[in-house]
Protein backbone atom coordinates (compact mmCIF):
# COMPACT_ATOMS: atom_id res chain seq x y z
CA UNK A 1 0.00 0.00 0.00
CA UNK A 2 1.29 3.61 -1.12
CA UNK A 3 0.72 6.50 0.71
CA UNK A 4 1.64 9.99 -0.82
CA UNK A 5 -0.21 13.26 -1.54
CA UNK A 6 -3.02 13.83 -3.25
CA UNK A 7 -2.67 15.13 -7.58
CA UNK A 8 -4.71 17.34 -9.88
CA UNK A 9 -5.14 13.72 -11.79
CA UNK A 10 -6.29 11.99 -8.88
CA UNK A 11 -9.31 13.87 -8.88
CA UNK A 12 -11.86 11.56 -11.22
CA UNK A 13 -10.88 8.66 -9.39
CA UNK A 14 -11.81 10.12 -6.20
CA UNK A 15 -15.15 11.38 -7.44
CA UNK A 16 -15.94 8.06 -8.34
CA UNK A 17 -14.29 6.62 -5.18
CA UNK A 18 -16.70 9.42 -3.07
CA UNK A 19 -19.91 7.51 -4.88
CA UNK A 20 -18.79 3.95 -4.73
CA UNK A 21 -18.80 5.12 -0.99
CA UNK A 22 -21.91 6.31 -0.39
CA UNK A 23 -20.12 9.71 0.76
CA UNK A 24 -21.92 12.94 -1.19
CA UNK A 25 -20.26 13.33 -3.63
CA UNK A 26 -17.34 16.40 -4.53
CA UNK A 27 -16.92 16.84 -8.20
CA UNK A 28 -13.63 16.97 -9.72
CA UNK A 29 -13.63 20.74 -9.51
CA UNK A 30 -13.88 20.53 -6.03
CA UNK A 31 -11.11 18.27 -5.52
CA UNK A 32 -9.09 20.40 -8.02
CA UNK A 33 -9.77 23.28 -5.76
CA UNK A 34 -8.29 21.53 -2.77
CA UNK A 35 -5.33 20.68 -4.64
CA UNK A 36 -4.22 24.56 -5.04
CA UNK A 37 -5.96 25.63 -1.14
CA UNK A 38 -3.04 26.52 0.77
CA UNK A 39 -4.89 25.21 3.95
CA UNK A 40 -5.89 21.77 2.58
CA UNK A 41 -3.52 18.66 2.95
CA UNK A 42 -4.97 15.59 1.26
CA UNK A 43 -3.30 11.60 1.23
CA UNK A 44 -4.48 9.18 -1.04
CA UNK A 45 -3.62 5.39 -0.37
CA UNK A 46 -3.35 3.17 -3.44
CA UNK A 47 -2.52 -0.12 -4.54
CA UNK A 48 -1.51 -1.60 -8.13
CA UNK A 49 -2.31 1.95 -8.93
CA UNK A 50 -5.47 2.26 -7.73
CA UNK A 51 -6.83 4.45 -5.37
CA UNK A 52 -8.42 2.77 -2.03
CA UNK A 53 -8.64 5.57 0.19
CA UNK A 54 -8.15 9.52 0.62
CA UNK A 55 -8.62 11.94 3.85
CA UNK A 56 -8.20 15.66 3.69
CA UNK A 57 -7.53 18.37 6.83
CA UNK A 58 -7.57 21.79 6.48
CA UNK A 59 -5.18 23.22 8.54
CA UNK A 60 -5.97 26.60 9.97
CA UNK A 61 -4.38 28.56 12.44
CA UNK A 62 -3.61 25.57 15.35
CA UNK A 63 -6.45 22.99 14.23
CA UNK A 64 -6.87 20.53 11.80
CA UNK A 65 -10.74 20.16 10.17
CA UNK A 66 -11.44 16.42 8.70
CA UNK A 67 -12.92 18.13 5.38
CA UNK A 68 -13.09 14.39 3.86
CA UNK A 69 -11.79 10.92 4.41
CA UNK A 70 -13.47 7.44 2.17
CA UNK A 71 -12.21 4.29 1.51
CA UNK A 72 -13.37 1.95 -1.29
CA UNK A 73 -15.35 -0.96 -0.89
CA UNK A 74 -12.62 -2.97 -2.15
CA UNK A 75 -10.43 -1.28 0.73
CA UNK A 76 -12.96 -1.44 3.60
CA UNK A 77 -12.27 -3.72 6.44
CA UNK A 78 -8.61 -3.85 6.06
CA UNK A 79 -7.50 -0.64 8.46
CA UNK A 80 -7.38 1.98 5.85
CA UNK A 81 -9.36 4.21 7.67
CA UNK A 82 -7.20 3.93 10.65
CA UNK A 83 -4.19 4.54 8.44
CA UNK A 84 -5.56 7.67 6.81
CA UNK A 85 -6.59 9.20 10.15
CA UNK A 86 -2.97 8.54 11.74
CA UNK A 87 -1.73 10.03 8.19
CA UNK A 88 -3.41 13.29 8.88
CA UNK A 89 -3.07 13.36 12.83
CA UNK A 90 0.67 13.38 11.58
CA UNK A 91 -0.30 15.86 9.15
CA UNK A 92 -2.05 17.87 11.76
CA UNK A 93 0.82 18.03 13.94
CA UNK A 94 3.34 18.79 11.30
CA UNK A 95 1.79 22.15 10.55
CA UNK A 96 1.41 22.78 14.08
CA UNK A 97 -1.95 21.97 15.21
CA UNK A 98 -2.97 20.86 18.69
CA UNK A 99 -6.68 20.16 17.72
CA UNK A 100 -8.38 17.84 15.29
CA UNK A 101 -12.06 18.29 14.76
CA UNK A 102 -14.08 16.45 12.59
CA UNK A 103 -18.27 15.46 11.75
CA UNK A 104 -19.38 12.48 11.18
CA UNK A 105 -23.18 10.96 10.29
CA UNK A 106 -24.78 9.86 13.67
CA UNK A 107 -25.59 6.64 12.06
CA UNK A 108 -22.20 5.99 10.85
CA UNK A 109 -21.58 3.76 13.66
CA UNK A 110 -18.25 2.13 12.13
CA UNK A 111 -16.61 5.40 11.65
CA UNK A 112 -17.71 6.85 15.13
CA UNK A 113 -16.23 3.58 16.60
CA UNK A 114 -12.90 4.00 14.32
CA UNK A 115 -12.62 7.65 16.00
CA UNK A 116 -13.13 6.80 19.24
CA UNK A 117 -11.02 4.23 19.06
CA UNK A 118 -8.43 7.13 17.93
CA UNK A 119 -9.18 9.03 20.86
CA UNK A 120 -11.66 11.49 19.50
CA UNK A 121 -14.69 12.99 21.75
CA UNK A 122 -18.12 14.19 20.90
CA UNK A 123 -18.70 17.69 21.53
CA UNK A 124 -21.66 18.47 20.12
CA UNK A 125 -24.47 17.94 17.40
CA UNK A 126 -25.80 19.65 14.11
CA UNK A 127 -29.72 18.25 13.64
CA UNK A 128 -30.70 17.84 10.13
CA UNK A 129 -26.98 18.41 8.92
CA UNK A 130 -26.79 16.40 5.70
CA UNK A 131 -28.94 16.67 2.35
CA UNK A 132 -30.66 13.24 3.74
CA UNK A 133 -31.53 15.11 6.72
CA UNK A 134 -29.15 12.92 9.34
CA UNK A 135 -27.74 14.62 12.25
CA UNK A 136 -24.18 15.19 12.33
CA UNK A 137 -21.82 14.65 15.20
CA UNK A 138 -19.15 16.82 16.42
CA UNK A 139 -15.87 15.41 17.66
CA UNK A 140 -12.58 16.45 18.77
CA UNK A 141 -9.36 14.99 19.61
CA UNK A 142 -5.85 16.82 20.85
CA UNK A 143 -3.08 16.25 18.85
CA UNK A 144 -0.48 17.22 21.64
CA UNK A 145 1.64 14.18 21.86
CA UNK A 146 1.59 13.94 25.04
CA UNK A 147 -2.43 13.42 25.32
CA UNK A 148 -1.59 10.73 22.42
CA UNK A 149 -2.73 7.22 24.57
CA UNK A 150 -5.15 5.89 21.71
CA UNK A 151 -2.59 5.56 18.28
């Protein structure tokens, strides 16, 4: 499995990737647009050349934003999520944040369990977040070494 930064001509392959999900989709504009934001750091992890996972922070100021993270179904159940969110707690911390902060579907009970797992707390709630009218959860997680117990 390759890990390495996210390209202008990755960005079809991760619209598609964002569908075969089930995530809402970003066109390839939007990716396109993250490639050239200063504030937006984005991994991809592929295989034989193919893409099997992204995640992208925004770093801004001393906290990192989850914007995005989806692995394919191909990928799922193999810790690729787990390796994408150490990827950008790395991330985080190498453009000197002390805060991650993410949302997440309330429903999505395998990625609230993969955060958790990483140490990440719920700290509020946005009712009727999502086009599909889902709540979405809040959650937070320091990214001071020190407070590091769950990687």
């Amino acid at each position: 499995m390759n890990s390495r930064k996210m390209m202008p001509q990755d960005a079809g392959a991760l619209n598609k990737l964002c569908e075969a999900c089930g995530l809402s989709p970003w066109s390839e504009e939007s990716f396109l647009g993250e490639v050239d934001n200063p504030v937006a750091q984005y991994i991809v992890l592929e295989e034989a050349g193919e893409i099997l996972g992204f995640a992208g922070i925004w770093c801004v100021v001393d906290e990192a934003q989850v914007m995005n993270i989806g692995v394919a179904p191909r990928g799922q159940g193999r810790g690729l999520g787990k390796q994408l969110m150490k990827a950008l707690m790395a991330e985080g911390r190498s453009h000197s944040c002390v805060v991650m902060t993410l949302e997440v579907k309330a429903g999505n009970t395998r990625a609230i369990s993969l955060y958790e797992g990483l140490g990440f707390e719920r700290n509020g709630l946005r009712k009727d977040y999502y086009p599909d009218h889902s709540d979405g959860i809040l959650m937070i997680k320091s990214l001071v070494e020190e407070a590091d117990t769950h990687e």
